[in-house]
Protein backbone atom coordinates (compact mmCIF):
# COMPACT_ATOMS: atom_id res chain seq x y z
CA UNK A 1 81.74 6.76 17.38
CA UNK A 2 78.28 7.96 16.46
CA UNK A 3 75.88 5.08 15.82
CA UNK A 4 72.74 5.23 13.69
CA UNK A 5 69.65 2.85 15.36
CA UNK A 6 70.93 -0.08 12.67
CA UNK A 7 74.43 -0.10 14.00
CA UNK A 8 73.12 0.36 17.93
CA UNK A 9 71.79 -3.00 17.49
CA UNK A 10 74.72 -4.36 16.56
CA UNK A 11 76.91 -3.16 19.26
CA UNK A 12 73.99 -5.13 21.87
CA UNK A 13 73.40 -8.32 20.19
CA UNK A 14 77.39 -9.23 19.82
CA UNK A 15 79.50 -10.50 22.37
CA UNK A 16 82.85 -11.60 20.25
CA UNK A 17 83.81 -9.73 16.87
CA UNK A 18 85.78 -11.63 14.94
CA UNK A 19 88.78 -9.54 12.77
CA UNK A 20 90.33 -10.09 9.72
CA UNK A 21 92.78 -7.93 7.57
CA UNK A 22 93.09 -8.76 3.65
CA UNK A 23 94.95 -8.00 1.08
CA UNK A 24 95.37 -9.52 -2.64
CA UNK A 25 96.96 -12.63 -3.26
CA UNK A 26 97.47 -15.07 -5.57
CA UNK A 27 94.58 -17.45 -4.17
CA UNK A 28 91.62 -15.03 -4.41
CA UNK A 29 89.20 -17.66 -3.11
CA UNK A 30 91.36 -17.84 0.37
CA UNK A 31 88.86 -15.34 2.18
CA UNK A 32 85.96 -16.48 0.66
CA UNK A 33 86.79 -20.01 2.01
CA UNK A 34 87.73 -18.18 5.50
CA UNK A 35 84.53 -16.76 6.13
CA UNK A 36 82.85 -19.78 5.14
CA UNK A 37 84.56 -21.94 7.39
CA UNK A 38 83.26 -18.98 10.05
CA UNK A 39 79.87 -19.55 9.39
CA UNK A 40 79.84 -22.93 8.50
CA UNK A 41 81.56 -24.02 12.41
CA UNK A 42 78.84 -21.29 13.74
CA UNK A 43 75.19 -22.37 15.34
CA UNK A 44 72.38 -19.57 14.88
CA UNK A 45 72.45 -19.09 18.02
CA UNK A 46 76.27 -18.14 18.04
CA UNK A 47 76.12 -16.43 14.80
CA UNK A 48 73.67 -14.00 16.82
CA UNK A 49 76.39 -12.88 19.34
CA UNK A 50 79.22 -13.05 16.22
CA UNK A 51 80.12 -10.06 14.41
CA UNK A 52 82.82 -10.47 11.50
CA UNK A 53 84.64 -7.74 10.47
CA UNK A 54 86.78 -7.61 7.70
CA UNK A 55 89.02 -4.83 6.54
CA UNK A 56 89.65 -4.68 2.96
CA UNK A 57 93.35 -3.35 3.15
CA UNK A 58 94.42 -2.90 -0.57
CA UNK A 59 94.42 0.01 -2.62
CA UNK A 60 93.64 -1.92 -5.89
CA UNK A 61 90.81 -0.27 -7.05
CA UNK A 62 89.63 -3.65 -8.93
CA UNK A 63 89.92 -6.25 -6.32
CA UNK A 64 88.24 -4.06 -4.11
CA UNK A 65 85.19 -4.20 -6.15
CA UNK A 66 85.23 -7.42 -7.03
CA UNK A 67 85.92 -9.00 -3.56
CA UNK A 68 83.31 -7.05 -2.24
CA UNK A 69 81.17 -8.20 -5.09
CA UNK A 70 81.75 -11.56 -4.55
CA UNK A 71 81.16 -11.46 -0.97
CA UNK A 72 78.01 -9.49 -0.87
CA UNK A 73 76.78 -12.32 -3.47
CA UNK A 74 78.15 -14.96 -0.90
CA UNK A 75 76.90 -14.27 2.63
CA UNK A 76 74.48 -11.45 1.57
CA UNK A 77 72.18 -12.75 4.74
CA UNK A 78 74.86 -12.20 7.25
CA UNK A 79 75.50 -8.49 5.77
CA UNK A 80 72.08 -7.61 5.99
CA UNK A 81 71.47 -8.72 9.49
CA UNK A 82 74.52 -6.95 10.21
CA UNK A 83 76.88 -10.04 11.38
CA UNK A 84 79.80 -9.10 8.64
CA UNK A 85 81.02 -5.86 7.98
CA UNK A 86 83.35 -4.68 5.55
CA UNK A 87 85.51 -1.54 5.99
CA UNK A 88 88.50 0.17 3.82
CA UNK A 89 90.65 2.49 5.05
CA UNK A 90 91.85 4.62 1.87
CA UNK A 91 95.67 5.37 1.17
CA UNK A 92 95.46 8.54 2.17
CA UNK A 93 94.64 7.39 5.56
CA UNK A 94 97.94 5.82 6.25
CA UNK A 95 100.89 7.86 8.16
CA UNK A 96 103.37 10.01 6.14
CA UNK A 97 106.94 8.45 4.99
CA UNK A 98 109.56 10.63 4.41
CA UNK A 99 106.94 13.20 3.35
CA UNK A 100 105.10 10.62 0.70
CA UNK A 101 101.53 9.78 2.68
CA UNK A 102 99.51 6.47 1.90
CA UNK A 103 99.69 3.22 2.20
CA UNK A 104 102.56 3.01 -0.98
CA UNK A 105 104.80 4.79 1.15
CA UNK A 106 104.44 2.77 4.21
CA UNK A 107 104.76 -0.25 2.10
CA UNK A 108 107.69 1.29 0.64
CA UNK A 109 109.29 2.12 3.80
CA UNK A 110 109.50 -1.18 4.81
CA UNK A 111 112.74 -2.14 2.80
CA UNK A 112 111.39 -5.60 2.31
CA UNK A 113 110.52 -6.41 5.62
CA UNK A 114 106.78 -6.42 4.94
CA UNK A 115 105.61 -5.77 7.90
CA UNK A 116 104.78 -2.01 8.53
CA UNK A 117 101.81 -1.79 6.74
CA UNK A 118 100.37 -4.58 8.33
CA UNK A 119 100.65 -3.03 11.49
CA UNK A 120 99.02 -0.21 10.26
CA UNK A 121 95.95 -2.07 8.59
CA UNK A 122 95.58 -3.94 11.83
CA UNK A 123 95.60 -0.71 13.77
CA UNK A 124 92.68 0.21 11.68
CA UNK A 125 90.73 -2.88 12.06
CA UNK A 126 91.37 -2.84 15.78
CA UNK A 127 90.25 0.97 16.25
CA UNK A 128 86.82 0.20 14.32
CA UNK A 129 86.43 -3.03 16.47
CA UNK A 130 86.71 -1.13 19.66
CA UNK A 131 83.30 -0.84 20.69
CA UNK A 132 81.61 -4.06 18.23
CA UNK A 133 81.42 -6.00 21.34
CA UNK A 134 83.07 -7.35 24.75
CA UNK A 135 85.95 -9.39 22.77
CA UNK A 136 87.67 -9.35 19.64
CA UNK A 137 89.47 -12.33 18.07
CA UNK A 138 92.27 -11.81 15.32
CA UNK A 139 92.66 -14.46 13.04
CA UNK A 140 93.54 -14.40 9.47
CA UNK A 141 92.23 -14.95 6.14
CA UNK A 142 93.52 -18.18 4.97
CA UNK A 143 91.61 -19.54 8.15
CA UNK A 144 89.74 -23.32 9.10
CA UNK A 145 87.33 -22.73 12.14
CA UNK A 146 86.65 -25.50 14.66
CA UNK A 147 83.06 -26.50 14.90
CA UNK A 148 81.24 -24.07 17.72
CA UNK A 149 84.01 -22.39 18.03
CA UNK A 150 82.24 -19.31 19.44
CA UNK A 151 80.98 -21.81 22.52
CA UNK A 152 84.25 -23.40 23.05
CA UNK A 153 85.70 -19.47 23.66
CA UNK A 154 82.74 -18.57 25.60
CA UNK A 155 83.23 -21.36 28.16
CA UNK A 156 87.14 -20.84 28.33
CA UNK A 157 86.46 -17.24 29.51
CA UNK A 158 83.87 -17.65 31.56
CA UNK A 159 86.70 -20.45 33.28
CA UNK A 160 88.89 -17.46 33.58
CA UNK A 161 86.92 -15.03 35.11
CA UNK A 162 88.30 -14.69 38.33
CA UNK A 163 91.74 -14.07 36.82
CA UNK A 164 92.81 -10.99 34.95
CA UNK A 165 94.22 -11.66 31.56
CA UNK A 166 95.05 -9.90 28.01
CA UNK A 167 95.65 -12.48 25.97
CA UNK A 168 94.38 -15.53 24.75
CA UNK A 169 95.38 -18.06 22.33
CA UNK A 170 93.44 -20.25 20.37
CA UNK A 171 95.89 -21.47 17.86
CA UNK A 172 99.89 -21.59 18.37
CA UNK A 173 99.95 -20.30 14.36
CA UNK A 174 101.18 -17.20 13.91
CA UNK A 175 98.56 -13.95 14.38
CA UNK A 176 95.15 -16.35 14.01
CA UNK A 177 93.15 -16.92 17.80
CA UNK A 178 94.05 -13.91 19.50
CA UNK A 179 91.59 -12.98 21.84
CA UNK A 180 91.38 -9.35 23.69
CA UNK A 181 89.16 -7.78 25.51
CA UNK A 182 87.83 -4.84 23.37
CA UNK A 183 88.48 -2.43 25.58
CA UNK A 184 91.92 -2.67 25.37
CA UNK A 185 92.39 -2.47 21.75
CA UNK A 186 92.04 1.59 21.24
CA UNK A 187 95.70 1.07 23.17
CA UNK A 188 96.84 -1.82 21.04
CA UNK A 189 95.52 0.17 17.43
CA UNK A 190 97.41 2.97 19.26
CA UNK A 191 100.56 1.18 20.46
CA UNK A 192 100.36 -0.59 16.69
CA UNK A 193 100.71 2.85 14.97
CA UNK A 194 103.27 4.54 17.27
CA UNK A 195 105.88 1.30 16.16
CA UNK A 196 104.78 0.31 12.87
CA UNK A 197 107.92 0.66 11.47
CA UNK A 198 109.61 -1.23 14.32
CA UNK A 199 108.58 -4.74 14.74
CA UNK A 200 106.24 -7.78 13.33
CA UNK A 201 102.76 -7.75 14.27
CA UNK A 202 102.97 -10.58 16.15
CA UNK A 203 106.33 -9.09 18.12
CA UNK A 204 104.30 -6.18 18.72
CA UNK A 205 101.06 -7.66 20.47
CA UNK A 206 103.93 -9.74 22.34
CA UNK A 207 105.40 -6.63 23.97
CA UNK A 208 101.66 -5.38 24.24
CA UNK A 209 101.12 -8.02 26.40
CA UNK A 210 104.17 -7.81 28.63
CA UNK A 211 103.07 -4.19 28.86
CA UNK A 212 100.10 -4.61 29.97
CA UNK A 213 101.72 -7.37 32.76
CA UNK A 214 100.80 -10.64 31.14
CA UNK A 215 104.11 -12.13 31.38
CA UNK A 216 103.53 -15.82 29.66
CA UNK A 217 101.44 -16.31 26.86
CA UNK A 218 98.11 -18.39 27.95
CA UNK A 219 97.48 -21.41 25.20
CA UNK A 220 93.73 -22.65 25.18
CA UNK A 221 93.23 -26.34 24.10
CA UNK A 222 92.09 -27.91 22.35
CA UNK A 223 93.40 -25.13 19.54
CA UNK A 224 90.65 -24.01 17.77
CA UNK A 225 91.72 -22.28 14.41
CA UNK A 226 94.87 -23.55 12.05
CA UNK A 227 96.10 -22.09 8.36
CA UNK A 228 94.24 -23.73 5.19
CA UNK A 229 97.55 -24.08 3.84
CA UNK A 230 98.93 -26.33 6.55
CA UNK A 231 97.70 -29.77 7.89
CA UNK A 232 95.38 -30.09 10.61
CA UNK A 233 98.13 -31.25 12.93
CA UNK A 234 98.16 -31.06 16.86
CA UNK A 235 100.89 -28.70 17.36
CA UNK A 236 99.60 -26.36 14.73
CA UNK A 237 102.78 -27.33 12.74
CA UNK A 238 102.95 -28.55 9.21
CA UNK A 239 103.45 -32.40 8.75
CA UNK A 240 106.87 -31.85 6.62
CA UNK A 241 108.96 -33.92 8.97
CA UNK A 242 106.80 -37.17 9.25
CA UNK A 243 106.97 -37.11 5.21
CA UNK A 244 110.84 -36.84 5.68
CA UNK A 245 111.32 -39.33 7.52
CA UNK A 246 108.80 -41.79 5.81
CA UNK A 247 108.61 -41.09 2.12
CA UNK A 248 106.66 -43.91 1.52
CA UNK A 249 104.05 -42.80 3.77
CA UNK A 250 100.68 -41.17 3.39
CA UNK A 251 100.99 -37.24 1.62
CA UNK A 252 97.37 -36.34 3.13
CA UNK A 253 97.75 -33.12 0.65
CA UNK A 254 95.66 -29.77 2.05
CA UNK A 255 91.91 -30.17 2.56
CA UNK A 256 89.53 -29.29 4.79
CA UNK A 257 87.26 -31.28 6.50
CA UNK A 258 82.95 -31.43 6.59
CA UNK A 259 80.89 -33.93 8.79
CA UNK A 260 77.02 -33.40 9.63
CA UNK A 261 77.91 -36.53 11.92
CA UNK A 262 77.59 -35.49 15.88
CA UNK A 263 80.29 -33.84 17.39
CA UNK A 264 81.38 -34.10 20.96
CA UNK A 265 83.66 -30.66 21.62
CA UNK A 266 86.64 -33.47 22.47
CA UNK A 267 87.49 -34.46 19.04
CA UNK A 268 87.06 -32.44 15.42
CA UNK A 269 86.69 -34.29 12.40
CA UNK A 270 89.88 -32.79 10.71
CA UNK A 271 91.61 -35.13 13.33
CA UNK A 272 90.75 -38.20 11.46
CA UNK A 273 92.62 -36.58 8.31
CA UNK A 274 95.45 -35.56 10.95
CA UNK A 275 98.94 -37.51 10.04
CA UNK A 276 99.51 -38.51 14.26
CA UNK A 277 97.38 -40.77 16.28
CA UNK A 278 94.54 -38.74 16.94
CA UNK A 279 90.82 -39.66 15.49
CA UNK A 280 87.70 -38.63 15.05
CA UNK A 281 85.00 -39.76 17.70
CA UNK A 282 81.25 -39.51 16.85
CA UNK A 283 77.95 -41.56 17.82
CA UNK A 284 74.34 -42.40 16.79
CA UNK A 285 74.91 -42.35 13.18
CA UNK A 286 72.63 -42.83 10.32
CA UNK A 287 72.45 -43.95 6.71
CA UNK A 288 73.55 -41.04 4.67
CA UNK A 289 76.17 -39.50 7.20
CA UNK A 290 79.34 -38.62 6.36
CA UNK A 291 82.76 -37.26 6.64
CA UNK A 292 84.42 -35.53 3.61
CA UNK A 293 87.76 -34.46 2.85
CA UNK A 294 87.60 -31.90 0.22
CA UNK A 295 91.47 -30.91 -1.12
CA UNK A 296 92.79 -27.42 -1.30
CA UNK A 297 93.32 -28.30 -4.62
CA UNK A 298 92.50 -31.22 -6.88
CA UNK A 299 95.27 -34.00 -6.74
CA UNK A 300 95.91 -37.14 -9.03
CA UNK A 301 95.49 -39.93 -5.99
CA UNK A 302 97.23 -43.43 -6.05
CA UNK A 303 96.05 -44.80 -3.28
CA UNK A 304 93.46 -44.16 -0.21
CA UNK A 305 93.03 -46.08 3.23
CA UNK A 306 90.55 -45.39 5.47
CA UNK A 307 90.68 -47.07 9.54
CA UNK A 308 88.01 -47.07 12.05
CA UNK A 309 87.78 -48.80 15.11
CA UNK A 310 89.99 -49.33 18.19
CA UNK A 311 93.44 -50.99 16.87
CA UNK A 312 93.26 -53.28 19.35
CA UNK A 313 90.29 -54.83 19.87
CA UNK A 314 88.40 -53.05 16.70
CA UNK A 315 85.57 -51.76 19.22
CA UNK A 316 83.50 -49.15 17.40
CA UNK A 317 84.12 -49.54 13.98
CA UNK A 318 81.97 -48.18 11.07
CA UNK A 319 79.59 -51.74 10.31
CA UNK A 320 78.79 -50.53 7.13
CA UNK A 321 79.96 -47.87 5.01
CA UNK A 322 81.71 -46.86 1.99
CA UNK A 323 84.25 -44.53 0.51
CA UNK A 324 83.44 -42.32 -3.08
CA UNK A 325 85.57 -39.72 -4.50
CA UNK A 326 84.61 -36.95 -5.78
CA UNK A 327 85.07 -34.49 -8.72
CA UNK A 328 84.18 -30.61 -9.97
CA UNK A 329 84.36 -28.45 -6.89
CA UNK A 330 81.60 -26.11 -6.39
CA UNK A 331 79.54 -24.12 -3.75
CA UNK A 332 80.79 -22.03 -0.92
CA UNK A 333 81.90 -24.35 1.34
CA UNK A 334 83.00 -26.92 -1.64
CA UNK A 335 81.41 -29.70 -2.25
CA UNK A 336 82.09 -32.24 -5.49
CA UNK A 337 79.45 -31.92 -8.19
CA UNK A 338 80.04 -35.66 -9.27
CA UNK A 339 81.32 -38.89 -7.33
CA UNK A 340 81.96 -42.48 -8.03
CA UNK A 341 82.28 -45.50 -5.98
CA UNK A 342 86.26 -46.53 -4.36
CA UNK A 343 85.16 -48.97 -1.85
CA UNK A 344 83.43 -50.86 1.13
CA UNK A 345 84.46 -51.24 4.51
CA UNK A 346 85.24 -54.32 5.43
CA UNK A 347 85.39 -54.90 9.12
CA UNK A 348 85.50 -51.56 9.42
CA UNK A 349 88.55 -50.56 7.04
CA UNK A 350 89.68 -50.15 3.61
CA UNK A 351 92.77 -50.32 1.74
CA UNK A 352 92.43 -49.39 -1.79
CA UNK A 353 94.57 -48.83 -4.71
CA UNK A 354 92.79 -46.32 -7.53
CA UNK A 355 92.81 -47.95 -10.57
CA UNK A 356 95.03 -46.49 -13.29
CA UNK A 357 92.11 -45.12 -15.47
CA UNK A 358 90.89 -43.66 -12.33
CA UNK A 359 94.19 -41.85 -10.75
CA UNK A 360 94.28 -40.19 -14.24
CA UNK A 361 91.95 -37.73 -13.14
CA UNK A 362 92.35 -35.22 -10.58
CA UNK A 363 90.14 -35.59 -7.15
CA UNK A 364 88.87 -32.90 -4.95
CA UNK A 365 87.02 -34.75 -2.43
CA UNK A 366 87.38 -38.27 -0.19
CA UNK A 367 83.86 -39.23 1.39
CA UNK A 368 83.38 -41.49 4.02
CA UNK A 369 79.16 -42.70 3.76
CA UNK A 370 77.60 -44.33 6.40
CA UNK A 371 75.21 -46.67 5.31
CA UNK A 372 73.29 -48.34 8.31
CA UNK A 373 71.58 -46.68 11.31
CA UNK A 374 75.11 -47.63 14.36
CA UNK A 375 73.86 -46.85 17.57
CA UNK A 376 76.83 -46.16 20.16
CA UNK A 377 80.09 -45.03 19.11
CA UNK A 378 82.54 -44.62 15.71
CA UNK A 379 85.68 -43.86 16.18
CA UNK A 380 87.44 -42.66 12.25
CA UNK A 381 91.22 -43.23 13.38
CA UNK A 382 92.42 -41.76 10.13
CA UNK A 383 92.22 -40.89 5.91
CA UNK A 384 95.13 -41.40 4.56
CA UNK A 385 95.85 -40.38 0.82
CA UNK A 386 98.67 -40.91 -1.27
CA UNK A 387 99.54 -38.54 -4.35
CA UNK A 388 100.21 -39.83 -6.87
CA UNK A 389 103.95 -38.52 -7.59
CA UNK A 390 105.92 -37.40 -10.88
CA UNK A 391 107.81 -40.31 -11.10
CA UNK A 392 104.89 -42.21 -11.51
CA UNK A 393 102.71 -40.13 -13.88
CA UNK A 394 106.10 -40.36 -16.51
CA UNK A 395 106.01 -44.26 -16.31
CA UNK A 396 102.21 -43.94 -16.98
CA UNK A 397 102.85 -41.55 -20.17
CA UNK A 398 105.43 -43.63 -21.17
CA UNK A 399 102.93 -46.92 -21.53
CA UNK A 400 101.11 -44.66 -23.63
């Protein structure tokens, strides 16, 4: 690869490029929100040794333009000091199917399966990661980032360096927290194209592995990286089965979650919104912190309870605080334009029914406000929300 002096510097300030591959979807926000998330979990100090690179792997001519548009608009300061990249390998790039070349064909060839032309766009984005940096993490582009996520891989490698390794995950999601070393991925991007046509992705860097004599898969914890469209569970697993089994229980729709409370690398804040028994743990707040939920997409609410403290004893409970909610998504992350008033805490908890008027309209975000200086610790044990079903909104038009 020949470098011009801009893209030199580059390949010496980063140490971990980060890789995603993107097509079209319905959600065209989904990216947008991904690299956010990036950027939002990343210090200056890591962004300086971060490199994102995205490949933009759809032949639509007009959501080309206008995601790049929207991005360059978005995160303009990262492009410009050369931390996100954008690349787009054209159709005619793509092998030859049954003498028809592009990406169509290889899309075609699939026969439903789907999965040849990924192979092939991630064999792109692999070869132009090659020499970005000394590691390259795949995740994808519906993505939510763990704060310092950048320090948390740094550390787990630096663990490792006496043993010899080729992969490591991050996440137990499908393709997202796969970490290489960079120098292996020319052989991946080439191993990729050679069996496109035969296997998943994720079978593929499997056998890749194996290959190259990792036998079992190493899982770093605490996982760092989980889909936007799934709940921020433990196991990386969606929460259907605990609404199964108690239908009566909290719904906790999609969100992510936002804190400028401290964090202590042990527990996230998206484990407060988690439906198990883990919590958020944070200490030396002050008037004004807080802890927001903000909803994939607005939902009619019937009910919200908020916990904090030990269950037993109630040891490190919020002393005084209060929950809004929170209306008209905006900004990149998302934030609510306008909020009103739920609740107080009481001893540290709150139970609270939304008033009929209220659950009418739909809510985006569930803040938790501190609102006295709490020196020591605060423990949020959970946010639970209930949606407001069907069932219900039909008994309210019918009073109507």
């Amino acid at each position: 690869m020949d470098c011009d002096p801009w893209f030199e510097k580059i390949l010496l300030q980063a140490w971990l490029t980060v890789g995603i591959s993107t097509v079209s979807r319905q959600d065209p926000s989904s990216l947008l929100y991904t690299l956010a998330s990036l950027y939002n979990a990343s210090s200056t100090a890591e962004q300086k040794r971060l490199t994102v690179l995205v490949h933009l792997a759809d032949s639509d001519l007009a959501w080309l333009k206008d995601t790049t548009a929207r991005i360059s608009s978005l995160f303009s300061s990262q492009i410009l000091a050369g931390q996100l990249l954008l690349i787009h390998a054209p159709p005619a790039a793509y092998p030859t199917v049954n003498g028809s070349p592009g990406a169509g064909a290889v899309a075609e060839a699939d026969h439903g399966k789907g999965y040849s032309k990924q192979n092939v766009d991630h064999a792109f984005l692999m070869s132009f990661a090659a020499k970005l940096s000394d590691y390259f993490l795949l995740i994808g582009d519906t993505v939510f980032c763990a704060p310092n996520f950048v320090t948390h891989i740094y550390s787990k490698v630096t663990a490792l360096k006496p043993s010899p390794w080729v992969l490591l995950e991050f996440s137990n999601v499908g393709l997202i927290g796969k970490l290489f070393h960079s120098r292996d991925l020319p052989a991946l991007a080439h191993f990729l194209l050679l069996f496109h046509k035969e296997k998943p992705l994720d079978k593929l860097i499997l056998h890749f592995r194996t290959l190259l004599v990792q036998e079992n898969p190493i899982l770093c914890r605490p996982f760092l990286f989980y889909h936007r469209s799934s709940r921020p569970t433990f196991d990386g697993k969606e929460d259907t089965v605990v609404q199964k089994k108690n239908p009566y229980g909290p719904s906790n729709p999609p969100a992510s979650v936002f804190t400028d409370m401290n964090l202590s690398g042990t527990h996230f804040p998206w484990e407060a919104y988690a439906l198990d028994e883990s919590f958020f743990w944070t200490n030396d707040i002050r008037p004004g912190n807080h802890l927001t939920v903000v909803l994939n997409h607005p939902a009619r609410l019937s009910r919200v309870q908020v916990m904090t403290g030990s269950i037993v004893e109630g040891k490190f409970a919020l002393s005084k605080g209060q929950v809004q909610l929170g209306y008209d998504p905006q900004g990149m992350p998302q934030d609510c334009a306008s909020s009103e008033l739920l609740g107080w805490l009481v001893e540290g908890q709150m139970d609270r029914e939304i008033p009929q008027e209220s659950a009418s309209y739909p809510v985006s975000c569930v803040r938790l406000v501190v609102k006295a200086r709490q020196a020591g610790g605060l423990m949020i044990r959970h946010i639970y929300l209930w949606e407001k079903d069907a069932t219900e909104e039909k008994k309210d038009q019918g009073r109507w």
